[in-house]
N, C-alpha and C. Protein backbone atom coordinates (compact mmCIF):
# COMPACT_ATOMS: atom_id res chain seq x y z
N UNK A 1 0.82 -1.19 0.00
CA UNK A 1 0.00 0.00 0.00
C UNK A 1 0.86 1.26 0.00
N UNK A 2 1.88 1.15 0.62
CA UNK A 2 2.70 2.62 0.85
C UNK A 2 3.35 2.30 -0.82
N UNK A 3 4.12 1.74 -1.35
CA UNK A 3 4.40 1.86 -2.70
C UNK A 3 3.40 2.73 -3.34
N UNK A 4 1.90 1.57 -3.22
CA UNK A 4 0.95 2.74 -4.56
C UNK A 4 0.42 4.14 -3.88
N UNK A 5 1.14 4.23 -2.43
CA UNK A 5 1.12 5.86 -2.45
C UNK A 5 1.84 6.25 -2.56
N UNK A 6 3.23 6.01 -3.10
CA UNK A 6 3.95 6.99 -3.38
C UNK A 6 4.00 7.02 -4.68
N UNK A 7 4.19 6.23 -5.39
CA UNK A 7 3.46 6.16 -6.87
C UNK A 7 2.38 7.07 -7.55
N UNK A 8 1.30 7.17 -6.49
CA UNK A 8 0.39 7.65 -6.89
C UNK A 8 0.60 9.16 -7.06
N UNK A 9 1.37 9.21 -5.55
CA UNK A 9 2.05 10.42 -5.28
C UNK A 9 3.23 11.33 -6.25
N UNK A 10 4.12 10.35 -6.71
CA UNK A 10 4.61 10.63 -7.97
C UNK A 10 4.13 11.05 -9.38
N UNK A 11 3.03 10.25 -9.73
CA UNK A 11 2.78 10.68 -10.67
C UNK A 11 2.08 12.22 -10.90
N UNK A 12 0.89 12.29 -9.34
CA UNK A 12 0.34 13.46 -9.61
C UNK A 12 1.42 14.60 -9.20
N UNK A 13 2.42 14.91 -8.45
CA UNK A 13 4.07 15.38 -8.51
C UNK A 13 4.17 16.12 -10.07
N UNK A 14 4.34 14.88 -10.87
CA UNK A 14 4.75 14.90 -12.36
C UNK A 14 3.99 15.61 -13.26
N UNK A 15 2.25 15.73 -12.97
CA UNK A 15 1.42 16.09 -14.26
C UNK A 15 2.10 17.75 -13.80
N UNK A 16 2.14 19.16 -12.82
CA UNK A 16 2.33 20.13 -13.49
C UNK A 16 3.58 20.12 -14.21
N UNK A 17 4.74 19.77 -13.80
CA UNK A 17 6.10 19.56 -14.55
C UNK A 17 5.97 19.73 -15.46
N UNK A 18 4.98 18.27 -16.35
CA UNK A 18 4.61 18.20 -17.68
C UNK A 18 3.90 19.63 -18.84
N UNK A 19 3.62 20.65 -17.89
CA UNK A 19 2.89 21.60 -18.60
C UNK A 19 1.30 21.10 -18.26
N UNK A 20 1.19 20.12 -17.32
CA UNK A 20 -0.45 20.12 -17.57
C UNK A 20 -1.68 21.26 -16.72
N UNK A 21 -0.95 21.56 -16.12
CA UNK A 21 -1.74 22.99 -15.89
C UNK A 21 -2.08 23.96 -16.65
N UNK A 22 -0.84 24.27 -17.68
CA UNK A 22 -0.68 25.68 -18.59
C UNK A 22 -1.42 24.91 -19.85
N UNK A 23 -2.51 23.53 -20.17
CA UNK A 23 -2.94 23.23 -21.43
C UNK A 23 -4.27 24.14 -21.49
N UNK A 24 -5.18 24.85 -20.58
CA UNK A 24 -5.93 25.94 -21.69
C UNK A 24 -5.90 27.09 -21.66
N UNK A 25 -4.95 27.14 -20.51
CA UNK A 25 -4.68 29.21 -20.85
C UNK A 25 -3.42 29.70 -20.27
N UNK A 26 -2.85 29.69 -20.82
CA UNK A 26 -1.33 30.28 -20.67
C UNK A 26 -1.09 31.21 -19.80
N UNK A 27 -2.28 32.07 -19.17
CA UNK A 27 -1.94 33.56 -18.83
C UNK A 27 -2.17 32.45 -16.88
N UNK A 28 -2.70 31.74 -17.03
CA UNK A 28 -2.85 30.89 -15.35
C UNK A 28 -1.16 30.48 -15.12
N UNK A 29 0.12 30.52 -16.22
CA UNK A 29 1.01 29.56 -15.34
C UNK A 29 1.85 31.16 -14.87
N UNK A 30 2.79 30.90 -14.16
CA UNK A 30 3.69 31.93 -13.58
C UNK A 30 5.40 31.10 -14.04
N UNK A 31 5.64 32.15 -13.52
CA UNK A 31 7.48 32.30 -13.27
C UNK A 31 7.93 30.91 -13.12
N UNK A 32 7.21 30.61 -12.12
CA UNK A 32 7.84 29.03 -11.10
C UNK A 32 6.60 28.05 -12.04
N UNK A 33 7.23 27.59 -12.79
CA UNK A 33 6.33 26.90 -13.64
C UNK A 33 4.91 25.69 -13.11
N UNK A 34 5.21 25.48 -12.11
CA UNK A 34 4.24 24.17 -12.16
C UNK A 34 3.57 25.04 -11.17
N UNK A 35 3.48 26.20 -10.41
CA UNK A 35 2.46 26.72 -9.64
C UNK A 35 2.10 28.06 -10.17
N UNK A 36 1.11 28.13 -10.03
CA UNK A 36 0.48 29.31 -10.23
C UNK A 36 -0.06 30.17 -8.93
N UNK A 37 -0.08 31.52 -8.99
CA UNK A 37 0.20 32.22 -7.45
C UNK A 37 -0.88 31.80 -6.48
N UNK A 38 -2.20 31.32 -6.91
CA UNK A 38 -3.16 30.79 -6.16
C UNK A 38 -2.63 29.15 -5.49
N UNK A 39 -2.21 29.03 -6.46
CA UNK A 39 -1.78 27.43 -6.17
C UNK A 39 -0.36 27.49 -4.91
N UNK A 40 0.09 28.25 -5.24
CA UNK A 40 1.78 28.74 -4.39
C UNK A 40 0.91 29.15 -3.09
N UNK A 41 -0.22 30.29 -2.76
CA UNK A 41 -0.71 30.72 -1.72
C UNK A 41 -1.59 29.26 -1.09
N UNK A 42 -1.70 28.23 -1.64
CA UNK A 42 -2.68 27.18 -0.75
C UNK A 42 -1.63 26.52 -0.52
N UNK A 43 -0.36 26.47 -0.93
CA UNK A 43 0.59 25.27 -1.03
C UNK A 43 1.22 25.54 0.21
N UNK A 44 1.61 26.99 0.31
CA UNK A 44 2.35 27.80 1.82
C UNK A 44 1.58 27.75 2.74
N UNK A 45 0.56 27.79 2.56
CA UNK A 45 -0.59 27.96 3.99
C UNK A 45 -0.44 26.23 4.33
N UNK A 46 -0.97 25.40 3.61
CA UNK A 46 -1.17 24.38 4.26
C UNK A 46 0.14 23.46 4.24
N UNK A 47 1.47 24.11 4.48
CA UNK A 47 2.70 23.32 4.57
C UNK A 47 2.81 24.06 5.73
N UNK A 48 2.60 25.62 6.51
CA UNK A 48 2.96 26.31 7.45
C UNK A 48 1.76 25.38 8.50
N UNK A 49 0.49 25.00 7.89
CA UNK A 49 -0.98 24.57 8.79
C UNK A 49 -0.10 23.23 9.36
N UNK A 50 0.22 22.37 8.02
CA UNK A 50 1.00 21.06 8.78
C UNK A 50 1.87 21.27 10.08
N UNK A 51 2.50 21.99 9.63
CA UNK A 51 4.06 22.18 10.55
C UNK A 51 3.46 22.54 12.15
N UNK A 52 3.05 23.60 12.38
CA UNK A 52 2.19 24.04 13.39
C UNK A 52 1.66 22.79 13.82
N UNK A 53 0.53 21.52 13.23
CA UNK A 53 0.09 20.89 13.94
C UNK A 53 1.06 19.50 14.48
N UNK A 54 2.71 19.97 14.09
CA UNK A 54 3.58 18.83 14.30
C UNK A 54 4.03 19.32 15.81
């Protein structure tokens, strides 16, 4: 079970890399390619939310 989560975990990792975020509108990707600033602002909050509840 921990394999096909990290697997699973890998792959979804892999789809922005790939450009699959930026496939219907170009003006959503940013600088830092696989996040976009909405995506960067949920990503910081809930890595600072984790940490706090460690």
């Amino acid at each position: 079970m921990l394999v096909m989560l990290w697997g699973t975990s890998i792959c979804l990792g892999l789809l922005p890399v790939m450009g699959w975020n930026c496939l219907r509108d170009e003006s959503t990707c940013s600088v830092v390619r696989p996040l976009t600033k909405n995506n960067a602002a949920i990503l910081s909050i809930s890595f600072l939310f984790m940490f706090a509840l460690m």
